[in-house]
C-alpha atoms as a PDB file:
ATOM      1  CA  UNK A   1      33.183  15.460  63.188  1.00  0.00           C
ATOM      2  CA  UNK A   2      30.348  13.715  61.393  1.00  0.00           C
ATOM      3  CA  UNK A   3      30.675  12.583  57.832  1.00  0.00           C
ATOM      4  CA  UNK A   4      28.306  13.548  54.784  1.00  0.00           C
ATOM      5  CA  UNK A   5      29.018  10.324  52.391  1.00  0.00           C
ATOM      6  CA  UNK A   6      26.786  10.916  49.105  1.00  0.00           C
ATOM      7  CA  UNK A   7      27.380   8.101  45.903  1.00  0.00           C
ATOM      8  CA  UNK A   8      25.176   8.942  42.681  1.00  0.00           C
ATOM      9  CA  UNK A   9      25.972   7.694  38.604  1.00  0.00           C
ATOM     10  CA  UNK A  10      26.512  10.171  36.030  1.00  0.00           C
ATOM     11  CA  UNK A  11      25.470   9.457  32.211  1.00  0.00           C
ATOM     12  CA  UNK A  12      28.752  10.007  31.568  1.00  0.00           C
ATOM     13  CA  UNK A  13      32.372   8.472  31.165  1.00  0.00           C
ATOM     14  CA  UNK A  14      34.615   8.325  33.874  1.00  0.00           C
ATOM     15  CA  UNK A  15      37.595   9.791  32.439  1.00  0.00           C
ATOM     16  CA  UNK A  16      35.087  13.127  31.457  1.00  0.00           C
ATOM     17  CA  UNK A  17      33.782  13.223  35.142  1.00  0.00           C
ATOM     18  CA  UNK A  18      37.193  12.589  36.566  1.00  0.00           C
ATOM     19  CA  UNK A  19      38.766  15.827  34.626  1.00  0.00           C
ATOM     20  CA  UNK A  20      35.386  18.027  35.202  1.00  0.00           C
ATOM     21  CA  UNK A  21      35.543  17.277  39.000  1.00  0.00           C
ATOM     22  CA  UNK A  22      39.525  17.423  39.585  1.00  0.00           C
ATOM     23  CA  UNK A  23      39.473  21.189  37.660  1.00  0.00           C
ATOM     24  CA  UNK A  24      39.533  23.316  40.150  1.00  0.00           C
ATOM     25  CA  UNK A  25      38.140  26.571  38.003  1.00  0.00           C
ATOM     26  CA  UNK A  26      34.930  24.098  37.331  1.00  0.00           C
ATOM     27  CA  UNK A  27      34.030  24.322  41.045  1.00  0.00           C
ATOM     28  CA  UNK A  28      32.044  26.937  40.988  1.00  0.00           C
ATOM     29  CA  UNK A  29      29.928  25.774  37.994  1.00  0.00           C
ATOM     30  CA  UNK A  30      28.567  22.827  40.576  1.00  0.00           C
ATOM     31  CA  UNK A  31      29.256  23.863  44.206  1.00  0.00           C
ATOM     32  CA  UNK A  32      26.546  26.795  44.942  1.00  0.00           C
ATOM     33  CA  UNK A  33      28.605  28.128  47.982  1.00  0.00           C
ATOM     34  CA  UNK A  34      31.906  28.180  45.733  1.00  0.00           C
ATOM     35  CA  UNK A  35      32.144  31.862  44.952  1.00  0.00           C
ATOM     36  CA  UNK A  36      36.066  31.902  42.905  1.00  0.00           C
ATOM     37  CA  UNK A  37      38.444  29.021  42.989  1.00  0.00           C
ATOM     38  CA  UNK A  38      41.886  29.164  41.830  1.00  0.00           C
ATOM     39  CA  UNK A  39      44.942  26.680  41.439  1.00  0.00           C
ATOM     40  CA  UNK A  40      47.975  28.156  43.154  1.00  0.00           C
ATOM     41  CA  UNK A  41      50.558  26.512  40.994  1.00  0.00           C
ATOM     42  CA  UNK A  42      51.016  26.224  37.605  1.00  0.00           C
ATOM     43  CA  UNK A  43      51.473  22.932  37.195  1.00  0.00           C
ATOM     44  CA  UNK A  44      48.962  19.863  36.407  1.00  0.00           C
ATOM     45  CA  UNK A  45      46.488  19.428  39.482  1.00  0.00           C
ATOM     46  CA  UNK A  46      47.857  16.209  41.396  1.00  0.00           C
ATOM     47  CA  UNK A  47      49.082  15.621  44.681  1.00  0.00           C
ATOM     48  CA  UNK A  48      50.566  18.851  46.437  1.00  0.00           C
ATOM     49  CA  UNK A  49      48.599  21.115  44.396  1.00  0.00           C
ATOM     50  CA  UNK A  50      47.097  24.160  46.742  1.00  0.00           C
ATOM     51  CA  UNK A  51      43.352  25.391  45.494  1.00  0.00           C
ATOM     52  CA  UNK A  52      42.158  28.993  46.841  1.00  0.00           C
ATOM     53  CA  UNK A  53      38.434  28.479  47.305  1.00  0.00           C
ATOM     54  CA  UNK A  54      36.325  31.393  48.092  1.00  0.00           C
ATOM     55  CA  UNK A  55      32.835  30.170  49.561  1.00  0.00           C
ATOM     56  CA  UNK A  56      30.168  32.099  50.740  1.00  0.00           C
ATOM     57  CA  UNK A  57      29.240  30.921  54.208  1.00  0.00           C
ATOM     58  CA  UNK A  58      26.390  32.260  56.326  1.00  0.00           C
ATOM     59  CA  UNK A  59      26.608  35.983  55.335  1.00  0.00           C
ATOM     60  CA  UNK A  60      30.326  36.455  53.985  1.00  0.00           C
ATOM     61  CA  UNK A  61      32.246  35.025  51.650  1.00  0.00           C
ATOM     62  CA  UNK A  62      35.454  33.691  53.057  1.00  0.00           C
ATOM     63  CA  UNK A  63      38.423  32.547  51.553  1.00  0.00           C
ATOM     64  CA  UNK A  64      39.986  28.938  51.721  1.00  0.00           C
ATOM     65  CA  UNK A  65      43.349  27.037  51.022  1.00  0.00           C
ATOM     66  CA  UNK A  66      43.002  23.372  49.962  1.00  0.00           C
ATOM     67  CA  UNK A  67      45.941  20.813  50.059  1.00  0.00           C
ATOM     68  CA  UNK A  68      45.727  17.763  47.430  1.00  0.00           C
ATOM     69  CA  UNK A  69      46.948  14.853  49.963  1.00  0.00           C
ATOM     70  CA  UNK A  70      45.738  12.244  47.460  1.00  0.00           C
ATOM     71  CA  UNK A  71      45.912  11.297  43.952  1.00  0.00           C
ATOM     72  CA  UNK A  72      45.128   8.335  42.131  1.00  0.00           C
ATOM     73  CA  UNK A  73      44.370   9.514  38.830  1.00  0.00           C
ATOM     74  CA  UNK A  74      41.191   8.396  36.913  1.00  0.00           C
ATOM     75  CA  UNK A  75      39.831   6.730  40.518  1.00  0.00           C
ATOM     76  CA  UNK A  76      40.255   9.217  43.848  1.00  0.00           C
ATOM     77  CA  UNK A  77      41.747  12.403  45.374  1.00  0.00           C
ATOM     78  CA  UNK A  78      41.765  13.817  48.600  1.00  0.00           C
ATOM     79  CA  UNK A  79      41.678  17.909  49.355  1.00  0.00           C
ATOM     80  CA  UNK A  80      42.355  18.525  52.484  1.00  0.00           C
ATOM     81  CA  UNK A  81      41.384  22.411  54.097  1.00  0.00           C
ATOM     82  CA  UNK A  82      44.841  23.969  55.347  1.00  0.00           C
ATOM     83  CA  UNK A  83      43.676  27.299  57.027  1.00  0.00           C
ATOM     84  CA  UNK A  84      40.837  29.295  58.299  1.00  0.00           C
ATOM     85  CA  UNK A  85      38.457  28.580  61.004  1.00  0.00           C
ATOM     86  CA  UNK A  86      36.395  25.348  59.244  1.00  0.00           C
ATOM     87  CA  UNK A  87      38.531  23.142  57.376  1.00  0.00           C
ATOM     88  CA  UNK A  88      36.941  21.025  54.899  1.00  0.00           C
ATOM     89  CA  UNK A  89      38.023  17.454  53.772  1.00  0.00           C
ATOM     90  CA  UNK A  90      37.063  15.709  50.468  1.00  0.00           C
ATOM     91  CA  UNK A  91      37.385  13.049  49.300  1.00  0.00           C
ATOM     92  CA  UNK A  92      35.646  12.017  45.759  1.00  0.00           C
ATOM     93  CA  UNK A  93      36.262   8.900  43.551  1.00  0.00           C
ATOM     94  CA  UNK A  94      35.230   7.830  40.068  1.00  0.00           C
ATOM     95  CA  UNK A  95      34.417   4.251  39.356  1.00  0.00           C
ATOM     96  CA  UNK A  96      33.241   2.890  36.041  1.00  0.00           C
ATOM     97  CA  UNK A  97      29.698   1.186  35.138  1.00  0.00           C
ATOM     98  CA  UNK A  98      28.074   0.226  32.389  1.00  0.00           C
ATOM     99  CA  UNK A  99      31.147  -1.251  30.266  1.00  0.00           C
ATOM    100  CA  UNK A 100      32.800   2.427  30.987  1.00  0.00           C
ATOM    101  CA  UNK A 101      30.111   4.328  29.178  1.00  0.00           C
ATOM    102  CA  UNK A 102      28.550   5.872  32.792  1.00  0.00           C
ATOM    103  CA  UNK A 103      30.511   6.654  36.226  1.00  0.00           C
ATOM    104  CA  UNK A 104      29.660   6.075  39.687  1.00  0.00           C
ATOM    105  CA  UNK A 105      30.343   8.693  41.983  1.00  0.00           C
ATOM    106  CA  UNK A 106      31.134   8.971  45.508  1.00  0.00           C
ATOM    107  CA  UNK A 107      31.936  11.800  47.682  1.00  0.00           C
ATOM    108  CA  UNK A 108      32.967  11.841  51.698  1.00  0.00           C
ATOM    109  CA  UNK A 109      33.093  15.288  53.367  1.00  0.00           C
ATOM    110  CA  UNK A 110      33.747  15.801  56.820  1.00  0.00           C
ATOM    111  CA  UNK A 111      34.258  19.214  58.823  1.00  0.00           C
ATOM    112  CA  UNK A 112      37.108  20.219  61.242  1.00  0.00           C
ATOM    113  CA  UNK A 113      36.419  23.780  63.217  1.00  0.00           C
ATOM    114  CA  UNK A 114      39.018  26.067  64.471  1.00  0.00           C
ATOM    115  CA  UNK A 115      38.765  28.994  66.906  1.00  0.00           C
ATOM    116  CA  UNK A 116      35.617  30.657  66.032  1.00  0.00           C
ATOM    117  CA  UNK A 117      35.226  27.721  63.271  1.00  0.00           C
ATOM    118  CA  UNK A 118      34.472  25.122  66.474  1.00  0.00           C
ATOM    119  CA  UNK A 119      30.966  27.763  66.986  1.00  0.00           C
ATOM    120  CA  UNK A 120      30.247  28.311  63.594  1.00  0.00           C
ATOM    121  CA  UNK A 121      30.456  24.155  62.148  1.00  0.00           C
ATOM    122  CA  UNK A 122      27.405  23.315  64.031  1.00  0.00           C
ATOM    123  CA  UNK A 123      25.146  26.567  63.291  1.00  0.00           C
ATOM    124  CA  UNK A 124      25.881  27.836  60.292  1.00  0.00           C
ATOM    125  CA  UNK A 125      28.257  25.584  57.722  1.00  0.00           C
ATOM    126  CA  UNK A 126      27.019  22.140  58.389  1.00  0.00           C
ATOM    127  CA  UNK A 127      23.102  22.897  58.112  1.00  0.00           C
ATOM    128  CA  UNK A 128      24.147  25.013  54.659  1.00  0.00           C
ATOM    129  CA  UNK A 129      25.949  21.919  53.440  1.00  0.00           C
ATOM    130  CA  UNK A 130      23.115  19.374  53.896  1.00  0.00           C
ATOM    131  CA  UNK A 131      20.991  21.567  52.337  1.00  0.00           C
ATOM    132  CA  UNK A 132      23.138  22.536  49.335  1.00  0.00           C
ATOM    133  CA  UNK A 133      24.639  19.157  48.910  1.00  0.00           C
ATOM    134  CA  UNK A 134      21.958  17.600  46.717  1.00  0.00           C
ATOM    135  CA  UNK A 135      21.233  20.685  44.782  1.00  0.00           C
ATOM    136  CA  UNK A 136      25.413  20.673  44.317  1.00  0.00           C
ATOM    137  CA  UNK A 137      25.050  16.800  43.394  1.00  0.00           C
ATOM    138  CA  UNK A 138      21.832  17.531  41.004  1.00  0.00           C
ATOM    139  CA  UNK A 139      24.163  20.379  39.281  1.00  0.00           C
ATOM    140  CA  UNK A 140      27.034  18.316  38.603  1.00  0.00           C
ATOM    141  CA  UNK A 141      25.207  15.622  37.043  1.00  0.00           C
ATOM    142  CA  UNK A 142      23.497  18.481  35.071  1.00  0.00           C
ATOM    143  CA  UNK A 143      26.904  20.185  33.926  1.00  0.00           C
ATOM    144  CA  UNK A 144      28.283  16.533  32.842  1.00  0.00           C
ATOM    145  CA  UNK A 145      25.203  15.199  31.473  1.00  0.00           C
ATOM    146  CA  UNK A 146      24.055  17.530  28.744  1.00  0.00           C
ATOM    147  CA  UNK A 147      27.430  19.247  27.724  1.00  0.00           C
ATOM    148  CA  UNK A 148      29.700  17.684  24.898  1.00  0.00           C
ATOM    149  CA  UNK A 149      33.224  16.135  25.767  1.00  0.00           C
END
């Protein structure tokens, strides 16, 4: 398993990033592989919560059950993948600059394949990643930059 580790700032304050990125229904606004996502529970996202991503991987879209395994709020959480053949782990914190007014942000992803997942990590979903990655980090900053609080 190797590790994509990307930090960028964001003209923006941490508390707005922090609820932006922990929303699951916002993932598809910045993730271009993130087809649907959905909460599972109805109560506030935090640790336990269970996110149905649907990404669309190679040809297909396939769908995806994340695990929240850690919360800090306003500083770092954890989603962890809990089925399917590639299971995903992020990890993203929020750190303040600038007196508060921007937000450093850092995000650790790293890859576990299962089954036909073990074939398809190497050829197919880490290449998409590293590609996508920066255009995903370029939208975010986008989305938080030039919309209103």
């Amino acid at each position: 398993m190797s590790a994509i580790h990307e930090e960028f700032d964001v003209d923006r304050r941490p508390e707005d990033v922090w609820a932006y990125m922990i929303d699951p229904s916002h993932l598809p606004e910045w993730q271009l592989s993130a087809v649907a996502a959905e909460q599972l529970d109805d109560r506030p996202f935090g640790l336990g919560s269970r996110v149905r991503v649907t990404r669309h991987v190679g040809r297909r879209d396939i769908p995806m059950t994340m695990e929240c395994t850690e919360y800090e709020p306003q500083r770092a959480w954890t989603v962890q993948g809990v089925d399917g053949p590639i299971r995903g782990r992020f990890h993203g914190e929020v750190a303040p600059i600038d007196e508060g007014r921007r937000t450093h942000v850092t995000m650790d992803l790293e890859f576990e394949g299962h089954g036909i997942g073990r074939v398809l990590l190497p050829l197919v979903v880490r290449p998409q990643v590293r590609k996508e990655l920066p255009r995903n980090e370029q939208l975010l900053k986008d989305k938080l930059e030039h919309t209103t609080a």
